[in-house]
Protein backbone atom coordinates (compact mmCIF):
# COMPACT_ATOMS: atom_id res chain seq x y z
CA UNK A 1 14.16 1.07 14.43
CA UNK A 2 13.52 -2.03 12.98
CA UNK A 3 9.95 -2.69 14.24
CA UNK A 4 9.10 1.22 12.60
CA UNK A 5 10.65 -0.01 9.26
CA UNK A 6 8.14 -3.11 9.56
CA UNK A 7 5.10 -0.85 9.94
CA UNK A 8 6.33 1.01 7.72
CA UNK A 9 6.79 -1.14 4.69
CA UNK A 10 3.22 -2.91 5.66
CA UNK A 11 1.61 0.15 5.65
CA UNK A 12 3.73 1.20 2.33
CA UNK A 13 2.21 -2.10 0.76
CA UNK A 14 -1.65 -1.47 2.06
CA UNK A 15 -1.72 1.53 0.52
CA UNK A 16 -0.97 0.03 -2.49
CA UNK A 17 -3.27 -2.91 -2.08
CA UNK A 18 -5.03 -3.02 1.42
CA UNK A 19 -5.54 -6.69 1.85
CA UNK A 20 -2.33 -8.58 1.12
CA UNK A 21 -0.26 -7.35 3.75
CA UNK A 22 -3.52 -8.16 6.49
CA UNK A 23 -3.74 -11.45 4.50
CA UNK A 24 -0.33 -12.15 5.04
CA UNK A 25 0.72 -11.65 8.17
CA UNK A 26 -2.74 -13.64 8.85
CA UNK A 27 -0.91 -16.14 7.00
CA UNK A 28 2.02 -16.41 8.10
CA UNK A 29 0.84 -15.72 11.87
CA UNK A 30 -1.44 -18.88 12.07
CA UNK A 31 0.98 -21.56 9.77
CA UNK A 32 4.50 -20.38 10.07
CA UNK A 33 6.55 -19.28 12.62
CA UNK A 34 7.82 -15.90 10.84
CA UNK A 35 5.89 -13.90 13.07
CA UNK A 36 4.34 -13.98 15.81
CA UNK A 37 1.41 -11.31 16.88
CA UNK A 38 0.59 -9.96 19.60
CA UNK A 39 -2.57 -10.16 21.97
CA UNK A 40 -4.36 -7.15 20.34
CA UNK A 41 -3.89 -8.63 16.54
CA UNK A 42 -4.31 -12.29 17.29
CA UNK A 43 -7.56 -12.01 15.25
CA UNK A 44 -5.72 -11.48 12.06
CA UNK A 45 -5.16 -15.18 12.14
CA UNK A 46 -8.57 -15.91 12.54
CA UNK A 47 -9.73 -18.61 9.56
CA UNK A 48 -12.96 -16.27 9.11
CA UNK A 49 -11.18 -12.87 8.78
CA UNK A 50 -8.50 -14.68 6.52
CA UNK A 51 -11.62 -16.33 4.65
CA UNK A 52 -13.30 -12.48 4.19
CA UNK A 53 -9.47 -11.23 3.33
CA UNK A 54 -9.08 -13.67 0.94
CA UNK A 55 -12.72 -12.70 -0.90
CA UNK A 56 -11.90 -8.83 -0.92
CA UNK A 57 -8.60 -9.51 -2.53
CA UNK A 58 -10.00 -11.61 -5.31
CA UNK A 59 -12.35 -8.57 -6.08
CA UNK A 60 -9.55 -6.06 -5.55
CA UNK A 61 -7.28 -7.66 -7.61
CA UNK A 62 -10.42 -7.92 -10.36
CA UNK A 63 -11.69 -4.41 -10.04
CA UNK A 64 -8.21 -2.48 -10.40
CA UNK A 65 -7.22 -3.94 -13.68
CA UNK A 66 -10.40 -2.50 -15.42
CA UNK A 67 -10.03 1.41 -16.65
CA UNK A 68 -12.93 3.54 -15.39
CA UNK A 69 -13.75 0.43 -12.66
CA UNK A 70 -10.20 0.96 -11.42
CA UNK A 71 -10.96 4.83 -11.17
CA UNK A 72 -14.33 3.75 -8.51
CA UNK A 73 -11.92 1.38 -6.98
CA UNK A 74 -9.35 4.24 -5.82
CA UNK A 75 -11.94 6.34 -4.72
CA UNK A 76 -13.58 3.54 -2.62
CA UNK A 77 -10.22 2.63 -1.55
CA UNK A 78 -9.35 6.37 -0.57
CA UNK A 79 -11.28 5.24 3.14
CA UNK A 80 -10.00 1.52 3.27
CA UNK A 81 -6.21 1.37 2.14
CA UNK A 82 -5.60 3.95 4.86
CA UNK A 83 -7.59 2.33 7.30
CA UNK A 84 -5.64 -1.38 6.36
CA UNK A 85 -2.38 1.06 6.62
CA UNK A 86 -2.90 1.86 10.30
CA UNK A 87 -4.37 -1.74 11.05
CA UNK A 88 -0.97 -3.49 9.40
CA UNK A 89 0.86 -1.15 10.85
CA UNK A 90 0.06 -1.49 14.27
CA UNK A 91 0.62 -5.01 14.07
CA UNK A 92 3.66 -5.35 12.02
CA UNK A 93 5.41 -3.07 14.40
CA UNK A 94 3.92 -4.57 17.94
CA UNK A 95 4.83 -8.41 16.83
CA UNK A 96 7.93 -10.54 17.46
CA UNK A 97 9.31 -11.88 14.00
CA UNK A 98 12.49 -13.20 12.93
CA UNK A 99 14.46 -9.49 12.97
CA UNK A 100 12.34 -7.80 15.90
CA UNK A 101 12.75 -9.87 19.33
CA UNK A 102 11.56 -7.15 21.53
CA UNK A 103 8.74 -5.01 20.03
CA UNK A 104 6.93 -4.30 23.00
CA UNK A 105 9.69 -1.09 24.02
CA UNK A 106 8.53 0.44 20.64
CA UNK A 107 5.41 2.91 20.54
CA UNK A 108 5.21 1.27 24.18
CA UNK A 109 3.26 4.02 26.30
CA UNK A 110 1.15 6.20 22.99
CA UNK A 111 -0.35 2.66 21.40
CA UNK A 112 -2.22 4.89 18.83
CA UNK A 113 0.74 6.31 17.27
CA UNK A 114 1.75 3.47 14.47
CA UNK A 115 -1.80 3.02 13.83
CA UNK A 116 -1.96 6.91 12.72
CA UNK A 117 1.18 6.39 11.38
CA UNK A 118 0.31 3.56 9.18
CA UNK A 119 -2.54 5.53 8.39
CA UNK A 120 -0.45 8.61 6.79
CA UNK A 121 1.62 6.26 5.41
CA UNK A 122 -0.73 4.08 3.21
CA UNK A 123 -2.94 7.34 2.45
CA UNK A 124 0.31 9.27 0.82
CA UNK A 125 1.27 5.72 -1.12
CA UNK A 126 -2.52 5.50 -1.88
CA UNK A 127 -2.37 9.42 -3.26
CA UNK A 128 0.16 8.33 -5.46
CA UNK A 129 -0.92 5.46 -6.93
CA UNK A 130 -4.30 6.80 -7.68
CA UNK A 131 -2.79 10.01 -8.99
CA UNK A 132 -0.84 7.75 -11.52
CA UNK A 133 -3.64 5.25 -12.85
CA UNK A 134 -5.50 8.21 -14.91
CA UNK A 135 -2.15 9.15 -16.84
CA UNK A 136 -1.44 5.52 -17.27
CA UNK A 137 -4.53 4.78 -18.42
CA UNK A 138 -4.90 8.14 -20.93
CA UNK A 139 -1.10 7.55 -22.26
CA UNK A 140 -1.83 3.60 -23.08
CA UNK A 141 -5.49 3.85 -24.27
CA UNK A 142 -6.70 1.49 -20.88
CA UNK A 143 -4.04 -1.23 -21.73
CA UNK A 144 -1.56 -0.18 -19.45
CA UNK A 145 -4.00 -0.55 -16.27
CA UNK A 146 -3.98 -4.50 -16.37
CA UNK A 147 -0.44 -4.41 -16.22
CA UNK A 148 0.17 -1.59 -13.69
CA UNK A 149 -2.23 -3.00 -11.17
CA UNK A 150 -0.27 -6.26 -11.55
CA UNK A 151 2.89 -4.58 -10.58
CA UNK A 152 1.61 -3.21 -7.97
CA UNK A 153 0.15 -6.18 -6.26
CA UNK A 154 3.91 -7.97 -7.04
CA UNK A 155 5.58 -4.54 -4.93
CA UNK A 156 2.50 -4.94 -2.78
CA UNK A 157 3.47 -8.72 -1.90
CA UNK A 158 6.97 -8.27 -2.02
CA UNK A 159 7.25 -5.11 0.09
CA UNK A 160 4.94 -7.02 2.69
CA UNK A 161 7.51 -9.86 3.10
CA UNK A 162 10.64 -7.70 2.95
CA UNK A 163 9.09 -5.35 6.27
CA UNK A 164 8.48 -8.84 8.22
CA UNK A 165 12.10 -10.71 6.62
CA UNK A 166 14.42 -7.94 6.02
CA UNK A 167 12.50 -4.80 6.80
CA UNK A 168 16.13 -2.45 6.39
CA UNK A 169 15.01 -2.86 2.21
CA UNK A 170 12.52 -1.19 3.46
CA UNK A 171 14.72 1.98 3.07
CA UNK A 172 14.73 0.92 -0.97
CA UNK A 173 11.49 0.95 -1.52
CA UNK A 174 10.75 3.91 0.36
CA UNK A 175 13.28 5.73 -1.81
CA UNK A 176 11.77 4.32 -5.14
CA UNK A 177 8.49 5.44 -4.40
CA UNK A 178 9.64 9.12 -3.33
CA UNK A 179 11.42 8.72 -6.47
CA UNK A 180 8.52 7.89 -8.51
CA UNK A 181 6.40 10.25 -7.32
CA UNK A 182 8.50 13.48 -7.94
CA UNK A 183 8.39 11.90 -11.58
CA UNK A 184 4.44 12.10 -11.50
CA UNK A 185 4.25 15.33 -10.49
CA UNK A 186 6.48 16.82 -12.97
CA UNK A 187 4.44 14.20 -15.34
CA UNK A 188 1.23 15.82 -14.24
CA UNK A 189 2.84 19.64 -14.76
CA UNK A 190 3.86 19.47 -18.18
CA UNK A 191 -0.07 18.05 -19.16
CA UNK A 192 -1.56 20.77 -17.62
CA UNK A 193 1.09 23.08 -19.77
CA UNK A 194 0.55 21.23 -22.61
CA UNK A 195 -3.11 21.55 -22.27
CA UNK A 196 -2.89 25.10 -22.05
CA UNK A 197 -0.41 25.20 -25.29
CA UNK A 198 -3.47 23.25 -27.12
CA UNK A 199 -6.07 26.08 -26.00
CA UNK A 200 -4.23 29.07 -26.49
CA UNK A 201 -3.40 27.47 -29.96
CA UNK A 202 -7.57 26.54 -30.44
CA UNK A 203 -8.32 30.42 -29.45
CA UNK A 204 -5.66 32.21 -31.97
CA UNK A 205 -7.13 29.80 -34.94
């Protein structure tokens, strides 16, 4: 249970920024002791791939507080977040840290299952997230996408160290996020109605 709630919050937290979670179990992999990846991930705490990480986060974390740039971003991200998802995933949930002692009974025999997992996970967060910038951006003018890219790299971060630390908060932010996006979908209803209102009120002028 535990090593699913790891995947799960890694893959949560790539789909809302797909290199910090990769960067930091990279991180934490090859100078701490907090976890400790298996064979297949090792790589993850290669210097080059955290050098490359490093790079595309800077331009990430650049590129999605710009309005209209942002809106490129998500689409570009649409293929990569997902991907990152199923990649953090797989190795969140296969490695030993200092909650899960025994991953290797977990997803033992179908090894493709928490990297499609991870995958559906990060793509749904991803949906989300995208689905909000474009109402953020509209309701604040563009101001509002500086600060809600920020806040999502902070959940991003801290939902990456919660799965590998405490992954049972996990649970939390899995609830705040179905949470939020009931809220944007009953957001994104009453535009379209009020949208409609403003026609039907343009055509009987």
């Amino acid at each position: 249970m535990l090593e699913a709630l790891t995947g799960t919050g890694l893959a949560a937290s790539a789909g809302l920024n797909a290199y910090i979670p990769l960067l930091l179990m990279g991180v934490l992999a090859r100078f701490t002791g907090l976890i400790d990846l298996p064979g297949g991930w090792t790589w993850l705490g290669n210097g080059w791939v955290l050098g490359i990480l490093a790079v595309l986060l800077a331009i990430e974390v650049v590129a999605d507080k710009v309005p209209v740039v942002d809106h490129v971003n998500d689409v570009v991200q649409t293929v990569v977040r997902p991907t990152a998802g199923g990649l953090a995933f797989g190795a969140g949930s296969a490695a030993q840290t200092v909650t899960v002692s025994d991953p290797g009974s977990f997803f033992a025999s179908h090894e493709w299952i928490p990297v499609a997992t991870g995958v559906v996970i990060a793509l749904c967060v991803h949906g989300v997230k995208a689905a909000a910038r474009p109402i953020i951006n509209t309701a604040t003018v563009g101001f509002g996408a500086p600060v809600a890219s920020t806040a999502e790299d902070a959940t991003s971060i801290v939902m990456s160290v919660v799965a590998i630390v405490l992954p049972v908060l996990v649970l939390l932010f899995g609830a705040g996020l179905v949470l939020f996006a009931v809220w944007l979908i009953g957001r994104r209803r009453d535009r379209r109605r009020e949208r409609a209102a403003a026609r039907a009120a343009g055509f009987r002028v």
